[in-house]
PDB file of N, CA and C in Angstrom:
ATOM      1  N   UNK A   1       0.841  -1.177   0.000  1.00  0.00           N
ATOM      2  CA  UNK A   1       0.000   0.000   0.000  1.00  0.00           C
ATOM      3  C   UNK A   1       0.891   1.247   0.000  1.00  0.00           C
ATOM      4  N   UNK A   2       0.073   2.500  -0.884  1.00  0.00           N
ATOM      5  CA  UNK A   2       1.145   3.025  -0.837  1.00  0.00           C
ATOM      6  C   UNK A   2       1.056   4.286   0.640  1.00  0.00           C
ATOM      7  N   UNK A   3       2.247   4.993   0.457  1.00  0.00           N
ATOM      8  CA  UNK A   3       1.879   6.414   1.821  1.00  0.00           C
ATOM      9  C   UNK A   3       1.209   7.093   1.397  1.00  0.00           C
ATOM     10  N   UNK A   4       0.140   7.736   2.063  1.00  0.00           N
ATOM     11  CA  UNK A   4      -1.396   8.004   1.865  1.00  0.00           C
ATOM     12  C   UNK A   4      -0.716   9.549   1.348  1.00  0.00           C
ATOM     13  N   UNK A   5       0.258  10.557   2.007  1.00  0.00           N
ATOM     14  CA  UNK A   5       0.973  11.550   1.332  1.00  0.00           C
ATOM     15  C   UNK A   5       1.279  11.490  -0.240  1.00  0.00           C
ATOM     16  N   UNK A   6       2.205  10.670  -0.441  1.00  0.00           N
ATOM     17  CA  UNK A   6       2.636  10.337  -1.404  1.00  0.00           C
ATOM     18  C   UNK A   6       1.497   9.778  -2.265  1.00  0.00           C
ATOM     19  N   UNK A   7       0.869   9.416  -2.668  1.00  0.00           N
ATOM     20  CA  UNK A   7      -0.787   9.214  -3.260  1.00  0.00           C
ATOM     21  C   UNK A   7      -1.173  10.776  -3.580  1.00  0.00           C
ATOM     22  N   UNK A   8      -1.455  11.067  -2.215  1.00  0.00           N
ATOM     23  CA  UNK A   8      -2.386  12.470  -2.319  1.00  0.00           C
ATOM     24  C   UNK A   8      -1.150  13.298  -3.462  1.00  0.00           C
ATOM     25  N   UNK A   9       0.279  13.502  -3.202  1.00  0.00           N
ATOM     26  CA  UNK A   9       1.098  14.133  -4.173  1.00  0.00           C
ATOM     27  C   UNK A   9       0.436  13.412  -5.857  1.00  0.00           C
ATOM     28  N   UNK A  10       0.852  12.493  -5.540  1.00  0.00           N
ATOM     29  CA  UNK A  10       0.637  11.946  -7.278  1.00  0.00           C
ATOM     30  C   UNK A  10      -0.405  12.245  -8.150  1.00  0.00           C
ATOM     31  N   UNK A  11      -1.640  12.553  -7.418  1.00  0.00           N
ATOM     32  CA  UNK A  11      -3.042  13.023  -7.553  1.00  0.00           C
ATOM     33  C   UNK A  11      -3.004  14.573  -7.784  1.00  0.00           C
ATOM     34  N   UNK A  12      -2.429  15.140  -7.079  1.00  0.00           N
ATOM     35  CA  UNK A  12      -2.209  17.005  -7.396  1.00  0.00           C
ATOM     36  C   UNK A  12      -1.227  17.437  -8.566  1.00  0.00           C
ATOM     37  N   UNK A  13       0.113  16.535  -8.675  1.00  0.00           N
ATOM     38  CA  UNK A  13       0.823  16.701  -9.720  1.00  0.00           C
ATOM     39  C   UNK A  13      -0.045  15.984 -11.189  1.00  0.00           C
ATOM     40  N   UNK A  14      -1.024  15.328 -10.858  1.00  0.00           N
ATOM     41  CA  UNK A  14      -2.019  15.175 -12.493  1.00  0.00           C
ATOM     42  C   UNK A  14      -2.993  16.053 -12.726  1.00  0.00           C
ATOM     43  N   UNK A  15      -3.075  17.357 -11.649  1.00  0.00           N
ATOM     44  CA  UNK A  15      -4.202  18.074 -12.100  1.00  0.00           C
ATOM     45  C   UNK A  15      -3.240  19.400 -12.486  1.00  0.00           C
ATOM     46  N   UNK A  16      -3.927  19.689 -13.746  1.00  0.00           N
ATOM     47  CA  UNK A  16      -3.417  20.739 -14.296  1.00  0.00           C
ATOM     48  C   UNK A  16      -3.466  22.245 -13.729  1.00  0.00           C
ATOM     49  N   UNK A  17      -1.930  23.127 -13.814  1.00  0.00           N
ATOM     50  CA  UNK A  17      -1.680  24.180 -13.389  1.00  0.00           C
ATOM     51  C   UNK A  17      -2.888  25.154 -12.904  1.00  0.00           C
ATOM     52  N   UNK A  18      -3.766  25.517 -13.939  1.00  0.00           N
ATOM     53  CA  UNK A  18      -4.678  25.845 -13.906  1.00  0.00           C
ATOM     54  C   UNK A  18      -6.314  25.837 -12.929  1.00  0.00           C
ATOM     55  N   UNK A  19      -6.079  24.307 -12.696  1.00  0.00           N
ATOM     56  CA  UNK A  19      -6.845  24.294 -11.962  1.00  0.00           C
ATOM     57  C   UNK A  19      -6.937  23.601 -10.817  1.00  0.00           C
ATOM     58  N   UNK A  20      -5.905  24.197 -10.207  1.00  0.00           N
ATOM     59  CA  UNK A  20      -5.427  23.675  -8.871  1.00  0.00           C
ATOM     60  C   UNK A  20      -6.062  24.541  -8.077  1.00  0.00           C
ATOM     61  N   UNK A  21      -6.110  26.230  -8.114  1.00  0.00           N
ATOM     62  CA  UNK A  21      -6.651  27.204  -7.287  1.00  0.00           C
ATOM     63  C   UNK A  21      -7.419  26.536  -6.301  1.00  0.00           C
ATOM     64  N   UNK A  22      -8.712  25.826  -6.691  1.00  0.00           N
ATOM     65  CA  UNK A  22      -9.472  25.504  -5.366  1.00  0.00           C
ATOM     66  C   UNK A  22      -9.086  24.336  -4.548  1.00  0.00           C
ATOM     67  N   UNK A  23      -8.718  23.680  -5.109  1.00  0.00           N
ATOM     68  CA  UNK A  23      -8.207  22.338  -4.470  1.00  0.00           C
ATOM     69  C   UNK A  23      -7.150  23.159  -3.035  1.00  0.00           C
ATOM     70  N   UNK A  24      -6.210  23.986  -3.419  1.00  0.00           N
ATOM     71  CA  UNK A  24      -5.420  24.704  -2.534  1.00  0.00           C
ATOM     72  C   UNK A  24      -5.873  25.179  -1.478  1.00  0.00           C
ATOM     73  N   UNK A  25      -7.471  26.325  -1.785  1.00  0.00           N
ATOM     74  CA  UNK A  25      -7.729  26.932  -0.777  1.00  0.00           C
ATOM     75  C   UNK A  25      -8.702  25.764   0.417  1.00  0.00           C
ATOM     76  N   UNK A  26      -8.666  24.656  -0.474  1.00  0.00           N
ATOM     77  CA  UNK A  26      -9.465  23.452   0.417  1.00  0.00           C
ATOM     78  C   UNK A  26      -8.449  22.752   0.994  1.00  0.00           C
ATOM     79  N   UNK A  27      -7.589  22.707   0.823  1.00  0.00           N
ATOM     80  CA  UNK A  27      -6.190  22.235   1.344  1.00  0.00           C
ATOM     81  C   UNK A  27      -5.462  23.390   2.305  1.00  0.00           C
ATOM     82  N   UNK A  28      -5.613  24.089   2.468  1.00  0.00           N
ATOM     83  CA  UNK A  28      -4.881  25.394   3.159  1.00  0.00           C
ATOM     84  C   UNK A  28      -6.508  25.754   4.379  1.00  0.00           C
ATOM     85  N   UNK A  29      -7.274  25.513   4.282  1.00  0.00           N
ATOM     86  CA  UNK A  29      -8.505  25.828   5.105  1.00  0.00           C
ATOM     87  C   UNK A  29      -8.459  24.392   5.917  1.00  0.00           C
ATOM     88  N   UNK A  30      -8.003  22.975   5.654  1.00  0.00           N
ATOM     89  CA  UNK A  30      -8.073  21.903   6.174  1.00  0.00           C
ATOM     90  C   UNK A  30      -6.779  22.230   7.387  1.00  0.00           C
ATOM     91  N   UNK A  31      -5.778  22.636   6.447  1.00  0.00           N
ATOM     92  CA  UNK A  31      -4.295  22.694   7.186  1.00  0.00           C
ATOM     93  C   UNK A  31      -4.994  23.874   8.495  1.00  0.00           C
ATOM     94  N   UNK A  32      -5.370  24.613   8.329  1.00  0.00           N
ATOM     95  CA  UNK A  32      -5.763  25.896   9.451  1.00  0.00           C
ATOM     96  C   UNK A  32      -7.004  24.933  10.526  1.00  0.00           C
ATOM     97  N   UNK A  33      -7.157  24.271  10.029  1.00  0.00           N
ATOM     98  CA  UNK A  33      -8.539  23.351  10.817  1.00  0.00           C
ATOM     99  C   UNK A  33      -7.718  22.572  12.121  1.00  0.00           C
ATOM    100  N   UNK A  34      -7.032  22.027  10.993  1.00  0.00           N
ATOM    101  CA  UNK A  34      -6.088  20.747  12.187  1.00  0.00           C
ATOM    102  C   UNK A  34      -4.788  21.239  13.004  1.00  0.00           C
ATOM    103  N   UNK A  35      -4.535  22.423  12.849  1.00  0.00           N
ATOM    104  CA  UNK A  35      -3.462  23.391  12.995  1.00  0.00           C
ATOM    105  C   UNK A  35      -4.427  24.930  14.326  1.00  0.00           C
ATOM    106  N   UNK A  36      -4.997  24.933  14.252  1.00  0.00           N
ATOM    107  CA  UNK A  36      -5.637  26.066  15.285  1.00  0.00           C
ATOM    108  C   UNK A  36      -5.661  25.823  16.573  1.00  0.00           C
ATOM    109  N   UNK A  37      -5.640  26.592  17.555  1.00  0.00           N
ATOM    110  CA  UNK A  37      -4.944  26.157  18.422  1.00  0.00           C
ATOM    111  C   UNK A  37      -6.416  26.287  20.012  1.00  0.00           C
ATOM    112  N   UNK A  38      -7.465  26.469  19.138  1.00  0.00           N
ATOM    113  CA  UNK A  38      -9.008  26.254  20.008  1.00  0.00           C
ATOM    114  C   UNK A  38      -8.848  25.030  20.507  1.00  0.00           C
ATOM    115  N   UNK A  39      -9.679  24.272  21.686  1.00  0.00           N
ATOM    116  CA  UNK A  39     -10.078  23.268  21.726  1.00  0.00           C
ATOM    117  C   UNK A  39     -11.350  23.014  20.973  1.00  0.00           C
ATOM    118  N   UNK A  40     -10.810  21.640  20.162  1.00  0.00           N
ATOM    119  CA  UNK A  40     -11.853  20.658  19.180  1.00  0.00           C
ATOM    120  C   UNK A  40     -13.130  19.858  20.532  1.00  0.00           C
ATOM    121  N   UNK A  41     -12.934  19.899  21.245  1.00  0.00           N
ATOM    122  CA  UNK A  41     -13.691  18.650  21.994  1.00  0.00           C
ATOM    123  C   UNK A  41     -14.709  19.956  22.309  1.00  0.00           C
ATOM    124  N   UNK A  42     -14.728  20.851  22.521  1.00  0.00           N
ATOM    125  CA  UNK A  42     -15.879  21.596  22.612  1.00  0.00           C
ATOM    126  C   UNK A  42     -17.238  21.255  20.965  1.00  0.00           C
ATOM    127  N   UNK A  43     -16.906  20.746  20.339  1.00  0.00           N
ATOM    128  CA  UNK A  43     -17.463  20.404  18.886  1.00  0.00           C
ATOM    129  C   UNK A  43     -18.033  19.173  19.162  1.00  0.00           C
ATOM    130  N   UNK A  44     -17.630  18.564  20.233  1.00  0.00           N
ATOM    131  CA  UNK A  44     -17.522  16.637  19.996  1.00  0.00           C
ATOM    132  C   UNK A  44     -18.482  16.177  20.910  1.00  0.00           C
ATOM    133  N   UNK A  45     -19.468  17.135  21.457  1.00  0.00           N
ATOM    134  CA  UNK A  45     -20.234  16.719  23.081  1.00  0.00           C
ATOM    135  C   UNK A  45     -21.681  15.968  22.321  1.00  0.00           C
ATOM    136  N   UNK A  46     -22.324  15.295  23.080  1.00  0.00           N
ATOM    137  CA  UNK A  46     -22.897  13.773  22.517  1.00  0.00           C
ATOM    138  C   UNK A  46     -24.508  14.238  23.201  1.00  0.00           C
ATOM    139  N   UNK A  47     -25.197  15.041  22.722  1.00  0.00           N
ATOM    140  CA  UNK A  47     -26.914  15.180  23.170  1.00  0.00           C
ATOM    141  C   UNK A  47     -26.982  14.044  23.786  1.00  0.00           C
ATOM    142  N   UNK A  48     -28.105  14.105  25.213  1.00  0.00           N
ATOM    143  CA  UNK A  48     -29.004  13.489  25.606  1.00  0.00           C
ATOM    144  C   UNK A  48     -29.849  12.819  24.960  1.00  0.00           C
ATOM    145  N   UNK A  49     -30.309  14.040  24.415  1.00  0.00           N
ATOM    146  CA  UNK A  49     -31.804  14.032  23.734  1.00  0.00           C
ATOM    147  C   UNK A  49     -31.792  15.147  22.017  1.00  0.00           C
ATOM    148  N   UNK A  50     -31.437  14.439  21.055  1.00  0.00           N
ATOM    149  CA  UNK A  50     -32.068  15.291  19.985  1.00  0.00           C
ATOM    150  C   UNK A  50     -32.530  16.929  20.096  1.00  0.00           C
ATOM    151  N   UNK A  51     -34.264  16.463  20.693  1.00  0.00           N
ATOM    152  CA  UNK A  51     -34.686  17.487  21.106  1.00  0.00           C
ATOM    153  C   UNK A  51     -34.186  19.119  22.180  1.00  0.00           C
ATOM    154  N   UNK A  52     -34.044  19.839  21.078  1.00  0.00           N
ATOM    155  CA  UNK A  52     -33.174  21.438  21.815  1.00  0.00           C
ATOM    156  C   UNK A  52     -31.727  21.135  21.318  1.00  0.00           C
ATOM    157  N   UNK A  53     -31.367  20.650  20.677  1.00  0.00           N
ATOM    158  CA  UNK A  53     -30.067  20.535  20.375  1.00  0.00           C
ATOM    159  C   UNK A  53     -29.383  21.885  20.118  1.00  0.00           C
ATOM    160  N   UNK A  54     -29.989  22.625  19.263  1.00  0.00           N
ATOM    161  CA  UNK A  54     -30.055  24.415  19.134  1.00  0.00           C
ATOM    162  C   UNK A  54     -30.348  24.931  19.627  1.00  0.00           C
ATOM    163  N   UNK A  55     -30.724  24.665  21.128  1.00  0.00           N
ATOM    164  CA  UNK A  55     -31.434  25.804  22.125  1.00  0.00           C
ATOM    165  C   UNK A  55     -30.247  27.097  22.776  1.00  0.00           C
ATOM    166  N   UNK A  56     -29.170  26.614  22.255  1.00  0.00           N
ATOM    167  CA  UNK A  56     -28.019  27.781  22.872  1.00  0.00           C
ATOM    168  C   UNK A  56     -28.283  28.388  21.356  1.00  0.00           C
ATOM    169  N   UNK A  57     -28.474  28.349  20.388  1.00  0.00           N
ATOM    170  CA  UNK A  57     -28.401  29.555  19.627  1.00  0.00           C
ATOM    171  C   UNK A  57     -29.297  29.791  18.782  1.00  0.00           C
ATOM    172  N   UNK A  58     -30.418  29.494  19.471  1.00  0.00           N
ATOM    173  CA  UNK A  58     -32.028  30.113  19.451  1.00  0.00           C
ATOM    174  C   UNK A  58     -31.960  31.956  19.847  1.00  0.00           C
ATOM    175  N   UNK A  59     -32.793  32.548  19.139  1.00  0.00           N
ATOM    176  CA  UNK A  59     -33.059  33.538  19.442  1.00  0.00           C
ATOM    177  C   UNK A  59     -34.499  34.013  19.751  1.00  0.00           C
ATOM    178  N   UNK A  60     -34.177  34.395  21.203  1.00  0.00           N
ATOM    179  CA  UNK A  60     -35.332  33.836  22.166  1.00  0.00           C
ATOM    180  C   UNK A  60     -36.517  34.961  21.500  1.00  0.00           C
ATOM    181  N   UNK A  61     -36.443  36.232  21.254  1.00  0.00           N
ATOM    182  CA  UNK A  61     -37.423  36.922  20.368  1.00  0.00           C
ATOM    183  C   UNK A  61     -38.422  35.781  19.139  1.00  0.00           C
ATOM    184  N   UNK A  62     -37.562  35.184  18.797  1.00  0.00           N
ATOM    185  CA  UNK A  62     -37.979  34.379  17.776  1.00  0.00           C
ATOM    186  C   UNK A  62     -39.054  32.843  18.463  1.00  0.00           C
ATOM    187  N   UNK A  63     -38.784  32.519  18.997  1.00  0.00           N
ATOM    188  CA  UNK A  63     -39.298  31.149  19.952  1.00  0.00           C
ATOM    189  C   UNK A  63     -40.733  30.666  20.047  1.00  0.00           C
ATOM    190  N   UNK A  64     -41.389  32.078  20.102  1.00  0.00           N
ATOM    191  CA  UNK A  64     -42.999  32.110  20.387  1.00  0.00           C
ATOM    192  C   UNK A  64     -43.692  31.829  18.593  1.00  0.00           C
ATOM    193  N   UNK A  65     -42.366  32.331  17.386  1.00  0.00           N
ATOM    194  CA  UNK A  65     -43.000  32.000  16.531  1.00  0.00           C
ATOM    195  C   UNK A  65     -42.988  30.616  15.820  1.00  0.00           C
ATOM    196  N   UNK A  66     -42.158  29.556  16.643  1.00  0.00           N
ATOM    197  CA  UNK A  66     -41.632  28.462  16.198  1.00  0.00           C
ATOM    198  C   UNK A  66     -42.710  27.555  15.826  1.00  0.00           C
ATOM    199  N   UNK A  67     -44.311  27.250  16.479  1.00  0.00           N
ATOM    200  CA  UNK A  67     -45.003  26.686  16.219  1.00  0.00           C
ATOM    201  C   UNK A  67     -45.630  26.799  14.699  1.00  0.00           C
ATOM    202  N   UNK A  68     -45.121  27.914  14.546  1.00  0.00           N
ATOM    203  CA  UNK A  68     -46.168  28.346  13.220  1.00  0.00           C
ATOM    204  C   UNK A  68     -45.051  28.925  11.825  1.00  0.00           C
ATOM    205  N   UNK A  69     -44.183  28.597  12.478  1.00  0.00           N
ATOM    206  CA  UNK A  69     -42.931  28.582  11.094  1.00  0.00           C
ATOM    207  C   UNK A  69     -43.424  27.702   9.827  1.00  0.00           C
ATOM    208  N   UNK A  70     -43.091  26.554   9.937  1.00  0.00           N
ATOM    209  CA  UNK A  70     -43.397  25.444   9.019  1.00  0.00           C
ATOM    210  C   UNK A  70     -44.457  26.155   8.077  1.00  0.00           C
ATOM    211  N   UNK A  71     -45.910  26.382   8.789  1.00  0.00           N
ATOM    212  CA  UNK A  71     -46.953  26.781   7.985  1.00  0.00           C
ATOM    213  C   UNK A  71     -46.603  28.100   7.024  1.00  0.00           C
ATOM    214  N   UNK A  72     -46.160  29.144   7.679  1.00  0.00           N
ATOM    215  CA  UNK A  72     -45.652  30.365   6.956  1.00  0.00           C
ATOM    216  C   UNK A  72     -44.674  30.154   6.068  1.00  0.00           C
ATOM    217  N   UNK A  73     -43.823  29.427   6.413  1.00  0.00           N
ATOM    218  CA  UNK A  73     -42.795  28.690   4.837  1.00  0.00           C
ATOM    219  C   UNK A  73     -43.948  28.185   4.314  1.00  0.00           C
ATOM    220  N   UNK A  74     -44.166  27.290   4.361  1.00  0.00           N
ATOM    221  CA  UNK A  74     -45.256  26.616   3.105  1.00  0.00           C
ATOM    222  C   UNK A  74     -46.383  27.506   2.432  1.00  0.00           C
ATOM    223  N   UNK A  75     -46.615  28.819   3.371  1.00  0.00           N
ATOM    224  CA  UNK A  75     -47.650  29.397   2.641  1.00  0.00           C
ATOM    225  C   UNK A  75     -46.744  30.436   2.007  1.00  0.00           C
ATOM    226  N   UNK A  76     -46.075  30.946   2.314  1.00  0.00           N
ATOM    227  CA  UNK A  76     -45.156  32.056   1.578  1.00  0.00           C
ATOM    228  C   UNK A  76     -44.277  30.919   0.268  1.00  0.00           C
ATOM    229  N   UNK A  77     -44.337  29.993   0.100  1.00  0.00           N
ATOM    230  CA  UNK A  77     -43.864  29.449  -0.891  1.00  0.00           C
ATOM    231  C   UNK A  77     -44.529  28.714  -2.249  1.00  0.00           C
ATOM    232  N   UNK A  78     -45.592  29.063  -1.283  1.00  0.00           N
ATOM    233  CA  UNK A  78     -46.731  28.398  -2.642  1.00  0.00           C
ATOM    234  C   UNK A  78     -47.746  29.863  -2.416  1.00  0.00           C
ATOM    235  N   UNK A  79     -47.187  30.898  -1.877  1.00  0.00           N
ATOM    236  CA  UNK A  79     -48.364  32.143  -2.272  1.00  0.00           C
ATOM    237  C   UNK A  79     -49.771  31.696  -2.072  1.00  0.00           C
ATOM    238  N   UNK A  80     -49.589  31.226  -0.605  1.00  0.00           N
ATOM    239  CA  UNK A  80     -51.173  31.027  -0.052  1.00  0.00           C
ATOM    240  C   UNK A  80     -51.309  31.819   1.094  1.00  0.00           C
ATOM    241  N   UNK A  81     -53.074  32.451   0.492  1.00  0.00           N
ATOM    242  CA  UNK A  81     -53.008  33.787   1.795  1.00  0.00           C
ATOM    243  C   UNK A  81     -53.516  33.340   2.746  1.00  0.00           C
TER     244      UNK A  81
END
């Protein structure tokens, strides 16, 4: 098998000059990912329960209209008064 580096090289040296640009900035945004110096385990915590999973970044103004969201998308999307 080969080194998973050496692969990934062989794979970038067949894509042409040209259109490497994004591959880079997806490669340079990965490198800043695994390279930052936050703690990751704040990302990694395991719900109880599904339910409220977003309740830390709910906006509590908003909350009282949550029952009746769904319906107002569906009527504002099919233009029903």
């Amino acid at each position: 098998m080969k080194n998973p580096k050496t692969e990934a090289l062989e794979i970038l040296q067949s894509i042409p000059d040209e259109k490497i640009f994004p591959i880079l900035k997806v490669l340079t945004r990965l490198q800043n990912l695994y390279t930052r110096n936050s703690d990751i385990s704040e990302y990694n915590e395991t719900p109880s329960s599904i339910m409220g999973i977003c309740k830390k970044y709910a906006n509590p103004k908003l909350i009282p209209m949550e029952k009746n969201a769904w319906v107002m998308a569906v009527n504002n999307k099919h233009d029903i008064n």
